[in-house]
PDB file of N, CA and C in Angstrom:
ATOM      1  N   UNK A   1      49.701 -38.478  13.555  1.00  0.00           N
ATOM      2  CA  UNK A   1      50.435 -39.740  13.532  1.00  0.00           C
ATOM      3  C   UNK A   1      50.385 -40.417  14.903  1.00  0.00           C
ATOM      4  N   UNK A   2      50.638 -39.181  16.295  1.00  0.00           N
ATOM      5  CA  UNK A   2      50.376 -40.707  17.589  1.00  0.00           C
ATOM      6  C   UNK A   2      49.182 -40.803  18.064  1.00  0.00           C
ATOM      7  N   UNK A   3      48.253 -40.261  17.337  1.00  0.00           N
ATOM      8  CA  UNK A   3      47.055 -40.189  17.413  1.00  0.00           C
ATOM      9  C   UNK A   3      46.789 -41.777  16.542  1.00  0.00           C
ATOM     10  N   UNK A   4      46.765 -42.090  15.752  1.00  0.00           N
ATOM     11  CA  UNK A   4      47.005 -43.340  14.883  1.00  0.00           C
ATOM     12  C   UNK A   4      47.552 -44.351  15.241  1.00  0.00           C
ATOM     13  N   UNK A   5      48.880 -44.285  16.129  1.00  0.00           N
ATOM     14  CA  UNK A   5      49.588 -45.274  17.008  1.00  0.00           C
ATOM     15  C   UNK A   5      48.805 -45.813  17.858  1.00  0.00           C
ATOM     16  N   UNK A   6      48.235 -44.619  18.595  1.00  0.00           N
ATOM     17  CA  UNK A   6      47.643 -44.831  20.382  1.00  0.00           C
ATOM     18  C   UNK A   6      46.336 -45.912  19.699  1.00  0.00           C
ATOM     19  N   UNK A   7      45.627 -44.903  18.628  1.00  0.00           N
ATOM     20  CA  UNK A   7      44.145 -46.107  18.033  1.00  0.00           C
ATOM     21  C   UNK A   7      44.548 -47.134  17.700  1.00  0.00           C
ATOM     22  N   UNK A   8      46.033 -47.732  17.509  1.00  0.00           N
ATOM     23  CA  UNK A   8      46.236 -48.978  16.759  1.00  0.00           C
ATOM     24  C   UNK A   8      46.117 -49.754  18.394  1.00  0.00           C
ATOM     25  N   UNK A   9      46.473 -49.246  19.070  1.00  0.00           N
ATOM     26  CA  UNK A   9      46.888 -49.837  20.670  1.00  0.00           C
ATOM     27  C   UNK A   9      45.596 -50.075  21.046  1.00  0.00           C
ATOM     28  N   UNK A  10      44.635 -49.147  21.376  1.00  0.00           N
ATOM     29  CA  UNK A  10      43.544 -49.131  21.788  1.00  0.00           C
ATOM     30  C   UNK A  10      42.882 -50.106  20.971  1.00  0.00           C
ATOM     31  N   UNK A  11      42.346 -50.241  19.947  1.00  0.00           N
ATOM     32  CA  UNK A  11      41.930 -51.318  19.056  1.00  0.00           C
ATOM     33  C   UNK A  11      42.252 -53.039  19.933  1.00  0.00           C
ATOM     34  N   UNK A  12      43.765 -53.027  19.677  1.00  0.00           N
ATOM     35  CA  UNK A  12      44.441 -54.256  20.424  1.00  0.00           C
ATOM     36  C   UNK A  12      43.888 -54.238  21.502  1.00  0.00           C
ATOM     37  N   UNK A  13      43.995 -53.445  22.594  1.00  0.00           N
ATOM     38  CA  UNK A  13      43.950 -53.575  23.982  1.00  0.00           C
ATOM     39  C   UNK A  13      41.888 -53.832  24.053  1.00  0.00           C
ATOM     40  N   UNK A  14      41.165 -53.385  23.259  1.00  0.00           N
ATOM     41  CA  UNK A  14      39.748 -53.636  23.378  1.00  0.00           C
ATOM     42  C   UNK A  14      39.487 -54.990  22.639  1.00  0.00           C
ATOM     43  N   UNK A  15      40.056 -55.035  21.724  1.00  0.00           N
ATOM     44  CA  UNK A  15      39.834 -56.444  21.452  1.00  0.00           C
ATOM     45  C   UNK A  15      39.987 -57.445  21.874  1.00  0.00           C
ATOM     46  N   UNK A  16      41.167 -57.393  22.858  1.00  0.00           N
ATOM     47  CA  UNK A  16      41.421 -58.423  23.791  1.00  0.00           C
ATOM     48  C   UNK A  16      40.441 -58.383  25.400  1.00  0.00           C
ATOM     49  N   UNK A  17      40.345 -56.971  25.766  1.00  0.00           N
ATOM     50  CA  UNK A  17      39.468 -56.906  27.232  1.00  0.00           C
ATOM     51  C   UNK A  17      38.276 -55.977  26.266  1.00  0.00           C
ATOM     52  N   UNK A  18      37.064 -56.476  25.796  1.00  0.00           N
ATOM     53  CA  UNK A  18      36.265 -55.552  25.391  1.00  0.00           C
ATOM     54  C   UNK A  18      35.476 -54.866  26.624  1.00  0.00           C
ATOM     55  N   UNK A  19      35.939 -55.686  27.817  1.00  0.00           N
ATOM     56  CA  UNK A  19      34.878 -55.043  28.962  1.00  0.00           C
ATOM     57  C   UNK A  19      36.047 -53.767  29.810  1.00  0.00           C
ATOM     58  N   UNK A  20      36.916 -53.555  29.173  1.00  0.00           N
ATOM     59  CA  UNK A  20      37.634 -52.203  29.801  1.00  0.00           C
ATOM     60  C   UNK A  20      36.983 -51.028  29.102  1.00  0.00           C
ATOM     61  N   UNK A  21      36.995 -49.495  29.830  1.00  0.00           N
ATOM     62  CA  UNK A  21      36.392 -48.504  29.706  1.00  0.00           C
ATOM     63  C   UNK A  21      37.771 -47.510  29.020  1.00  0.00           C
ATOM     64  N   UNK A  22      37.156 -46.516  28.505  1.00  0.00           N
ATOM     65  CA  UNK A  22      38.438 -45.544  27.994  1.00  0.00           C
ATOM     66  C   UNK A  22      39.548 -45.089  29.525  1.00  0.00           C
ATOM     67  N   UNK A  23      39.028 -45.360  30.738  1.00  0.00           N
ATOM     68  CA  UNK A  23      40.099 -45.216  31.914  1.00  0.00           C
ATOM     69  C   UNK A  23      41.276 -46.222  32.164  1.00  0.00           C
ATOM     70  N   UNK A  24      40.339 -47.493  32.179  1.00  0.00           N
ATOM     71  CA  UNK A  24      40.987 -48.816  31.992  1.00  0.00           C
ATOM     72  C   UNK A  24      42.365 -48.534  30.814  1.00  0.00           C
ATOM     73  N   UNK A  25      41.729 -48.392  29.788  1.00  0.00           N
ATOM     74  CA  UNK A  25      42.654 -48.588  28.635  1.00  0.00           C
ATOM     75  C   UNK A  25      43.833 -47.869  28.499  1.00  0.00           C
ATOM     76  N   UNK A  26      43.582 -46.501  28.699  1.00  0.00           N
ATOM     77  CA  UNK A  26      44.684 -45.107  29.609  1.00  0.00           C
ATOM     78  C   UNK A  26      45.399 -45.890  30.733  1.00  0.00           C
ATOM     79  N   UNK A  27      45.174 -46.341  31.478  1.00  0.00           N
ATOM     80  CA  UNK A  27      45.686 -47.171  32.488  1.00  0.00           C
ATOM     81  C   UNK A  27      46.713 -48.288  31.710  1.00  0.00           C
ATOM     82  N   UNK A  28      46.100 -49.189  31.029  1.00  0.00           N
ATOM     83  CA  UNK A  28      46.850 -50.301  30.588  1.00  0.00           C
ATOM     84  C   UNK A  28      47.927 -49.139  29.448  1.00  0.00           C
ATOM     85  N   UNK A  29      47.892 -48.541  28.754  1.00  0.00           N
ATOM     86  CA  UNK A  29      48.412 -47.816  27.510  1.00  0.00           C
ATOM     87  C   UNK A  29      49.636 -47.441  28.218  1.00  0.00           C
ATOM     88  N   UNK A  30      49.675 -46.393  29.611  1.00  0.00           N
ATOM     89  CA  UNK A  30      51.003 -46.382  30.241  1.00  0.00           C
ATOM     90  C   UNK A  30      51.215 -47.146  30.909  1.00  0.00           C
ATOM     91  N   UNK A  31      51.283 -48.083  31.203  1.00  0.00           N
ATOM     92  CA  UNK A  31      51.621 -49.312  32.426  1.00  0.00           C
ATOM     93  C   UNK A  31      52.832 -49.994  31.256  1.00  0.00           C
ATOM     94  N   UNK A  32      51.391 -50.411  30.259  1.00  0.00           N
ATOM     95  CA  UNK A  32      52.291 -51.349  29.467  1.00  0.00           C
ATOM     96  C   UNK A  32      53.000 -50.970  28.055  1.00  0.00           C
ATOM     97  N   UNK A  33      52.130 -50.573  27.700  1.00  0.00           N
ATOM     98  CA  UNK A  33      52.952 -49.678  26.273  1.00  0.00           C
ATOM     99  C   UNK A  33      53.711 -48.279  26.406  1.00  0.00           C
ATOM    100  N   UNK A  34      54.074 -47.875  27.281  1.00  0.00           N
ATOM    101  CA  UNK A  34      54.864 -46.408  27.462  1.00  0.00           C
ATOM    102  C   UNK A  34      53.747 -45.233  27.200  1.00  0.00           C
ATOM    103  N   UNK A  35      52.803 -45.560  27.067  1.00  0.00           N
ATOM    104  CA  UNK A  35      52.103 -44.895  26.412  1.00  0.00           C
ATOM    105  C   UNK A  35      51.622 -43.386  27.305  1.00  0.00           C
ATOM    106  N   UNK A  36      51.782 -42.331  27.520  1.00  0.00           N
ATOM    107  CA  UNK A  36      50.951 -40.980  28.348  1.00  0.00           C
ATOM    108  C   UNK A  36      49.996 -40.759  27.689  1.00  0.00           C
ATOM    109  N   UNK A  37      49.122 -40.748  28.086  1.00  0.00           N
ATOM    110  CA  UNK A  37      48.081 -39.311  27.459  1.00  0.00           C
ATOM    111  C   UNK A  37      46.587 -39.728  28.221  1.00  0.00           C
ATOM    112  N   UNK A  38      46.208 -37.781  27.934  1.00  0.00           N
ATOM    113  CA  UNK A  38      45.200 -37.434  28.828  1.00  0.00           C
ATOM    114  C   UNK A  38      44.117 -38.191  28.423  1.00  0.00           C
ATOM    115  N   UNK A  39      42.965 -38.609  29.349  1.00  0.00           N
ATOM    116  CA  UNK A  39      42.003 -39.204  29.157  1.00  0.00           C
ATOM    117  C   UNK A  39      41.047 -38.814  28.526  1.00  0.00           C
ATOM    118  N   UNK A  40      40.861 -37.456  28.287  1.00  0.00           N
ATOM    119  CA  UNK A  40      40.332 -36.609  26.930  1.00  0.00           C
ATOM    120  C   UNK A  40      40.569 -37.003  25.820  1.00  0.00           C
ATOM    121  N   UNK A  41      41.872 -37.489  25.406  1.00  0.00           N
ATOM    122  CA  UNK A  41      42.286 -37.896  24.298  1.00  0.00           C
ATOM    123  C   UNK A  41      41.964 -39.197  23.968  1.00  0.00           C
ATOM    124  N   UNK A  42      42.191 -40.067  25.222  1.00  0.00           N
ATOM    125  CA  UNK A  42      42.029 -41.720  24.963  1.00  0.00           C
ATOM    126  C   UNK A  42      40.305 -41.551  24.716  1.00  0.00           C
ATOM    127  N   UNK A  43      39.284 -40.934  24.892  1.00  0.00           N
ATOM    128  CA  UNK A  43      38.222 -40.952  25.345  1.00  0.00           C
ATOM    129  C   UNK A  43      37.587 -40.477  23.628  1.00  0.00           C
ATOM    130  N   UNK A  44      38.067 -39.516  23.347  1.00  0.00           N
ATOM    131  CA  UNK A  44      38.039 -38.618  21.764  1.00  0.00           C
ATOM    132  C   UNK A  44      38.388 -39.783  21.165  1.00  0.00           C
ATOM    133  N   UNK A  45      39.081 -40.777  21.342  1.00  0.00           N
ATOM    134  CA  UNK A  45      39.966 -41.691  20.370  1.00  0.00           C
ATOM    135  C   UNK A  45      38.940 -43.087  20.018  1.00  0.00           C
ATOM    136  N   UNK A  46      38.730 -43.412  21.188  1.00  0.00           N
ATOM    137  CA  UNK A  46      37.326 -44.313  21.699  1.00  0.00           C
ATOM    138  C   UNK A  46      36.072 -44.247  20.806  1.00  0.00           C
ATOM    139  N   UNK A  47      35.597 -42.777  20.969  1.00  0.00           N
ATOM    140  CA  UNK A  47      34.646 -42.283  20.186  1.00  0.00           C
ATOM    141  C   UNK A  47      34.303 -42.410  18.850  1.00  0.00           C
ATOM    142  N   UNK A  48      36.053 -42.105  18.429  1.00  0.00           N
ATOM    143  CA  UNK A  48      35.864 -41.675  17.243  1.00  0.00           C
ATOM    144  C   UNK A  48      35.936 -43.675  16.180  1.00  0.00           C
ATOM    145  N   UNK A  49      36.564 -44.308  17.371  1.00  0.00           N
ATOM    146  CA  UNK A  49      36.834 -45.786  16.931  1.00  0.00           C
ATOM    147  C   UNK A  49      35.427 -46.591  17.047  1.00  0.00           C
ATOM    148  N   UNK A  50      34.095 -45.953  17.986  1.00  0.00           N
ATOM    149  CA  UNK A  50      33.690 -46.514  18.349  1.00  0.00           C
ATOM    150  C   UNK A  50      33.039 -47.371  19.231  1.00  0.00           C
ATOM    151  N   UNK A  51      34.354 -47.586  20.649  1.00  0.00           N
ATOM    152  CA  UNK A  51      34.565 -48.558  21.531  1.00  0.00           C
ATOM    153  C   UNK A  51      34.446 -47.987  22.793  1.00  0.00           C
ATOM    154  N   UNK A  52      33.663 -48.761  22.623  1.00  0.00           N
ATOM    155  CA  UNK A  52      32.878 -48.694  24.554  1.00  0.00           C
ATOM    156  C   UNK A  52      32.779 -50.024  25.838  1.00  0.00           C
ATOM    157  N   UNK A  53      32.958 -49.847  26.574  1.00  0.00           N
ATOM    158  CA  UNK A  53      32.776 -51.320  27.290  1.00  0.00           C
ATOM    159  C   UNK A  53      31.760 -52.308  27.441  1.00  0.00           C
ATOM    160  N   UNK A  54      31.721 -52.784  27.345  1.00  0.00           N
ATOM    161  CA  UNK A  54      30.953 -53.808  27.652  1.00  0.00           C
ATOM    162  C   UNK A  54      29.933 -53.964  28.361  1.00  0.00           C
ATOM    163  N   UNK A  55      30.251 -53.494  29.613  1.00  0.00           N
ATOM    164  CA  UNK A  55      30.260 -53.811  31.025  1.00  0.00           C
ATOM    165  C   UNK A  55      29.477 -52.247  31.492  1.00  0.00           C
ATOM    166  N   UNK A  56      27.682 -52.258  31.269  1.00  0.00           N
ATOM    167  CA  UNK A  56      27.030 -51.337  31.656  1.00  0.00           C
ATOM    168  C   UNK A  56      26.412 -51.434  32.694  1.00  0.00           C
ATOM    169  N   UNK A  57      25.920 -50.920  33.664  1.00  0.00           N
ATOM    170  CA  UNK A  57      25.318 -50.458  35.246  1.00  0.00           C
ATOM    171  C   UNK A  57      24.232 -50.077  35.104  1.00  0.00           C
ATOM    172  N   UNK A  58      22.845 -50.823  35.816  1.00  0.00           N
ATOM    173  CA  UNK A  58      21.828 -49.972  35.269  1.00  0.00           C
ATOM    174  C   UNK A  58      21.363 -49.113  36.297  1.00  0.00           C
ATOM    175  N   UNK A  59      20.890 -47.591  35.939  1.00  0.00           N
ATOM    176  CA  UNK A  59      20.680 -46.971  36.850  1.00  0.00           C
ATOM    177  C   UNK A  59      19.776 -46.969  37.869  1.00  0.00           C
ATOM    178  N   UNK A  60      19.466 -47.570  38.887  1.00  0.00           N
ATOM    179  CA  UNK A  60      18.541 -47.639  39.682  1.00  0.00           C
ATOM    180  C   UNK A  60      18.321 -46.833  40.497  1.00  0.00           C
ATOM    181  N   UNK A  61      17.733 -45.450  39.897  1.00  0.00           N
ATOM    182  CA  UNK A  61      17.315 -43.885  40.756  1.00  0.00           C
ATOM    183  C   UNK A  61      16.364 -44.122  41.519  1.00  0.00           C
ATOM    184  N   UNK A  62      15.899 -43.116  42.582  1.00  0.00           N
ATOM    185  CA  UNK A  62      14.799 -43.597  43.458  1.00  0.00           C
ATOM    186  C   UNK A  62      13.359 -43.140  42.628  1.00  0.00           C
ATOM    187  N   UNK A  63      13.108 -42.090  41.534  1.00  0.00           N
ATOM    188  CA  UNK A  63      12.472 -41.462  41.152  1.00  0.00           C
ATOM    189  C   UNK A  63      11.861 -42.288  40.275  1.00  0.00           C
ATOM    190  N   UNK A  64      11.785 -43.561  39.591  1.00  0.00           N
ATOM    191  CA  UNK A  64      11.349 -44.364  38.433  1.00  0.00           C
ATOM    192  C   UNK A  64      10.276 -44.570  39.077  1.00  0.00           C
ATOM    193  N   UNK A  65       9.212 -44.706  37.625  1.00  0.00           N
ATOM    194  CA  UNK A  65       7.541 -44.776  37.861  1.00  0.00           C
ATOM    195  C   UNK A  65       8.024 -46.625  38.144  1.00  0.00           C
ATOM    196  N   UNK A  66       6.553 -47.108  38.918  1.00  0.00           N
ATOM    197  CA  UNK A  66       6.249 -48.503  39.388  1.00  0.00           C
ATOM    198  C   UNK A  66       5.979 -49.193  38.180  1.00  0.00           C
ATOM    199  N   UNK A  67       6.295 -50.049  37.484  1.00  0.00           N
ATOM    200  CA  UNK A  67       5.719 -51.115  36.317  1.00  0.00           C
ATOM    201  C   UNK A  67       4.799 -51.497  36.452  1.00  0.00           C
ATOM    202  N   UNK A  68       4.099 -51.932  37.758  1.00  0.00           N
ATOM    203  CA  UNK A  68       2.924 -52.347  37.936  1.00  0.00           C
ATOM    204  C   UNK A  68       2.430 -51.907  38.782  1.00  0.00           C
ATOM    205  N   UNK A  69       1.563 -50.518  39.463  1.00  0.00           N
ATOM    206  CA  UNK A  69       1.078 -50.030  39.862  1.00  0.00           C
ATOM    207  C   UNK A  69      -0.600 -50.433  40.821  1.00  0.00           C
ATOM    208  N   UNK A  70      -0.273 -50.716  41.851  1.00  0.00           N
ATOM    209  CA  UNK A  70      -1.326 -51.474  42.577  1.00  0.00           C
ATOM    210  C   UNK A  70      -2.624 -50.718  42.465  1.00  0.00           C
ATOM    211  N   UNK A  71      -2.069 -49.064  42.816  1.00  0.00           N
ATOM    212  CA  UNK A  71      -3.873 -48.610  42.688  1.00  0.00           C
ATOM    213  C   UNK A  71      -3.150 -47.464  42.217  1.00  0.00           C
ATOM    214  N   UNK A  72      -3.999 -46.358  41.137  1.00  0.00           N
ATOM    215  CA  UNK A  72      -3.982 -45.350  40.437  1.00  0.00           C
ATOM    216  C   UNK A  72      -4.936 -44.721  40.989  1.00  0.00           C
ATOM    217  N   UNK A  73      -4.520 -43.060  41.629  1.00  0.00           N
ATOM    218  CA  UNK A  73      -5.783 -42.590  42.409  1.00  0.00           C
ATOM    219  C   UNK A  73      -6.218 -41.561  41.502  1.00  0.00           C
ATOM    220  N   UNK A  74      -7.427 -40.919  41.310  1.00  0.00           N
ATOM    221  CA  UNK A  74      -8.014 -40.614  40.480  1.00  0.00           C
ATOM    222  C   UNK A  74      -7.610 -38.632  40.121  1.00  0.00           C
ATOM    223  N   UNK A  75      -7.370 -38.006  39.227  1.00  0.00           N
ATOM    224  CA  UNK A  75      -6.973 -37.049  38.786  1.00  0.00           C
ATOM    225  C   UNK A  75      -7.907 -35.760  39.253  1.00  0.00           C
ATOM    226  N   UNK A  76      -7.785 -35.567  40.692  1.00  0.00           N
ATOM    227  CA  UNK A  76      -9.165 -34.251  40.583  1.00  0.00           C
ATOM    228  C   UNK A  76      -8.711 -33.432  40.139  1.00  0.00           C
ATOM    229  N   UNK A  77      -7.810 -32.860  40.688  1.00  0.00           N
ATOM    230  CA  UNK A  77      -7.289 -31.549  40.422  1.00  0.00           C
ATOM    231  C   UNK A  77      -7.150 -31.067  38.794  1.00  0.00           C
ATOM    232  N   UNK A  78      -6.663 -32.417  38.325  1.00  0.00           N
ATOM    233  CA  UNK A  78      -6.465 -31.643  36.930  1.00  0.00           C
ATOM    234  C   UNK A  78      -5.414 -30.937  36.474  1.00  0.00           C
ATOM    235  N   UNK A  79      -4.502 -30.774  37.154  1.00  0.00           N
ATOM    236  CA  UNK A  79      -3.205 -29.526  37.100  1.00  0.00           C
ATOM    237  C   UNK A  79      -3.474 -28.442  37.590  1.00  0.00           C
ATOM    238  N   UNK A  80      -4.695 -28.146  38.401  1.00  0.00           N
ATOM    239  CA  UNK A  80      -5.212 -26.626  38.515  1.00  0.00           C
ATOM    240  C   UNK A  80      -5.276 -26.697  40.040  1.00  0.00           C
ATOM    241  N   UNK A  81      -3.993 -25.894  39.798  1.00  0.00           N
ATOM    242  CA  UNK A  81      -2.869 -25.796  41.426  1.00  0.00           C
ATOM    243  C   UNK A  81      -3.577 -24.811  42.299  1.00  0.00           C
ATOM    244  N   UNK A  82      -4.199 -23.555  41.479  1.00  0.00           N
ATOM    245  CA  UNK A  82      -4.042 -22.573  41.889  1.00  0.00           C
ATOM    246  C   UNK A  82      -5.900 -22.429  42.886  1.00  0.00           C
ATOM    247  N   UNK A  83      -5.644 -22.294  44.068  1.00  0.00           N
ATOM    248  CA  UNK A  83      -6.950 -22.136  44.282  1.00  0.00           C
ATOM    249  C   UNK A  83      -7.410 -20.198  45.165  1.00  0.00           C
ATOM    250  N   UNK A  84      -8.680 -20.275  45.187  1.00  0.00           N
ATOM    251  CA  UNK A  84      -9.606 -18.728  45.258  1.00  0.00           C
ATOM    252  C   UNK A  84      -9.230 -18.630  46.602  1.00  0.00           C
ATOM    253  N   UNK A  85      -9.330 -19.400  47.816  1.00  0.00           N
ATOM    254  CA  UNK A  85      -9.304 -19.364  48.882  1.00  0.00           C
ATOM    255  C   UNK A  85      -8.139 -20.074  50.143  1.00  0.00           C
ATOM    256  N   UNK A  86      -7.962 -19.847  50.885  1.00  0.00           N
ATOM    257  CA  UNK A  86      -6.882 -20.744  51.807  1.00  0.00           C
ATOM    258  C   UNK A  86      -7.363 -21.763  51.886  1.00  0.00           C
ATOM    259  N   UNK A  87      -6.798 -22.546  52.291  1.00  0.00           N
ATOM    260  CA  UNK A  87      -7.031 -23.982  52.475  1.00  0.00           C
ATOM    261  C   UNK A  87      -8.468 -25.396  51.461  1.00  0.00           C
ATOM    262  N   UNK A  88      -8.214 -24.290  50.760  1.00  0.00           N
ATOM    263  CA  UNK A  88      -9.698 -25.129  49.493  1.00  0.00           C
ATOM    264  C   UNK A  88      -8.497 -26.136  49.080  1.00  0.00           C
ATOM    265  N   UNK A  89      -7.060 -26.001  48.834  1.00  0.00           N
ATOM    266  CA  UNK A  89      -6.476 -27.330  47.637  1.00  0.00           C
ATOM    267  C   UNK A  89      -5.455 -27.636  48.768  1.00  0.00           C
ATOM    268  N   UNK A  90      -5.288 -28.809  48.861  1.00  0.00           N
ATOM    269  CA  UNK A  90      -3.901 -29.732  50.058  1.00  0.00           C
ATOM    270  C   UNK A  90      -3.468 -30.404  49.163  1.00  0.00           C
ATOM    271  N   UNK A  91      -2.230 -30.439  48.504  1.00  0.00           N
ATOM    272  CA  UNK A  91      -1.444 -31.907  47.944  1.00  0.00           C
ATOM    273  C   UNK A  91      -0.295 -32.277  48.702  1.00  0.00           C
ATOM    274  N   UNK A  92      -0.025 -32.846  48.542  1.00  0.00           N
ATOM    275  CA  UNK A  92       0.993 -34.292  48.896  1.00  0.00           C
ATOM    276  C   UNK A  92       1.878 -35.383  48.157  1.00  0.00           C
ATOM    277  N   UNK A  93       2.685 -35.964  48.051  1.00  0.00           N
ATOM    278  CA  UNK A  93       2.807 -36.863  47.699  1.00  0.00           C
ATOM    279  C   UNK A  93       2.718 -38.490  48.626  1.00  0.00           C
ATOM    280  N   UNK A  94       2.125 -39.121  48.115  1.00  0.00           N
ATOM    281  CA  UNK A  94       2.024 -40.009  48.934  1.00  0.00           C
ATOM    282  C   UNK A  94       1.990 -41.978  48.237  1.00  0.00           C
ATOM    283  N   UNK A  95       3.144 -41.768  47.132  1.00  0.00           N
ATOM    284  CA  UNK A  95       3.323 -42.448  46.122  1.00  0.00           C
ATOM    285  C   UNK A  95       3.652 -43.628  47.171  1.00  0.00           C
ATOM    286  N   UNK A  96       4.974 -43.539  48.185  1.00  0.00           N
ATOM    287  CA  UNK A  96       5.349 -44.541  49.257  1.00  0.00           C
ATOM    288  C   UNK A  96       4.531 -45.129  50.671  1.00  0.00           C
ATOM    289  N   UNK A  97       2.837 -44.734  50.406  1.00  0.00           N
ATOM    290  CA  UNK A  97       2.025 -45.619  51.182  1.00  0.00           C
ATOM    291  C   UNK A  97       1.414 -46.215  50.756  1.00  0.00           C
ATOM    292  N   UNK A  98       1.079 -47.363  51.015  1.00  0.00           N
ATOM    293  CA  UNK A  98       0.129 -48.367  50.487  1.00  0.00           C
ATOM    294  C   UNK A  98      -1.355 -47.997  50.897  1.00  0.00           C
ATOM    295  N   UNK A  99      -1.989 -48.188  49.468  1.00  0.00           N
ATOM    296  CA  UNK A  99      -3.434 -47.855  50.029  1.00  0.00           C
ATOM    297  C   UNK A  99      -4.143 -49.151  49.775  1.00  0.00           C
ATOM    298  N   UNK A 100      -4.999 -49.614  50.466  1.00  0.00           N
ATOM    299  CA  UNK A 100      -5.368 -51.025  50.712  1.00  0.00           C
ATOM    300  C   UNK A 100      -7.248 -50.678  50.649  1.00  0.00           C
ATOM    301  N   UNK A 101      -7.572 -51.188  49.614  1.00  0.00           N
ATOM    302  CA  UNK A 101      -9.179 -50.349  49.153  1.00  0.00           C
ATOM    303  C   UNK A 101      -9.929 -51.693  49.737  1.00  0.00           C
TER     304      UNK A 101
END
């Protein structure tokens, strides 16, 4: 049953700010409606309603391949790491220099 209450709240409170997050809404729920409860719960409640914010971040990691790739250097190796002798295989990465052909 306040499991049913809190979703009737949450419903209201997203429909009006759809760009608040299940923290936001925990936030507004006790501020303004008396409301406690753990953010596990508001979050389970969210889920199960649906409702998510709006308001997404896109991840900009350092690790993403280039879209347009100036020069592609050619595959010797093959995957075949392993070499017979010392110094026969050297790799590197060297994705962050410009090679200018």
């Amino acid at each position: 049953m306040e499991n049913h209450r809190i979703a009737d709240k949450i419903e209201k409170i997203h429909k009006d700010s759809p760009d608040k997050g299940y923290r936001r809404i925990r936030d507004e729920l006790e501020r303004y409606h008396g409301i406690k409860a753990n953010d596990k719960r508001i979050l389970r409640i969210c889920r199960k309603l649906d409702i998510k914010s709006t308001i997404k971040y896109t991840n900009n990691g350092c690790t993403r391949r280039a879209e347009n790739p100036q020069y592609i250097a050619e595959n010797i190796l093959d995957r075949q790491f392993n070499a017979q002798a010392p110094n026969e295989k050297w790799l590197t990465d060297v994705t962050e220099f410009h090679y200018y052909v």
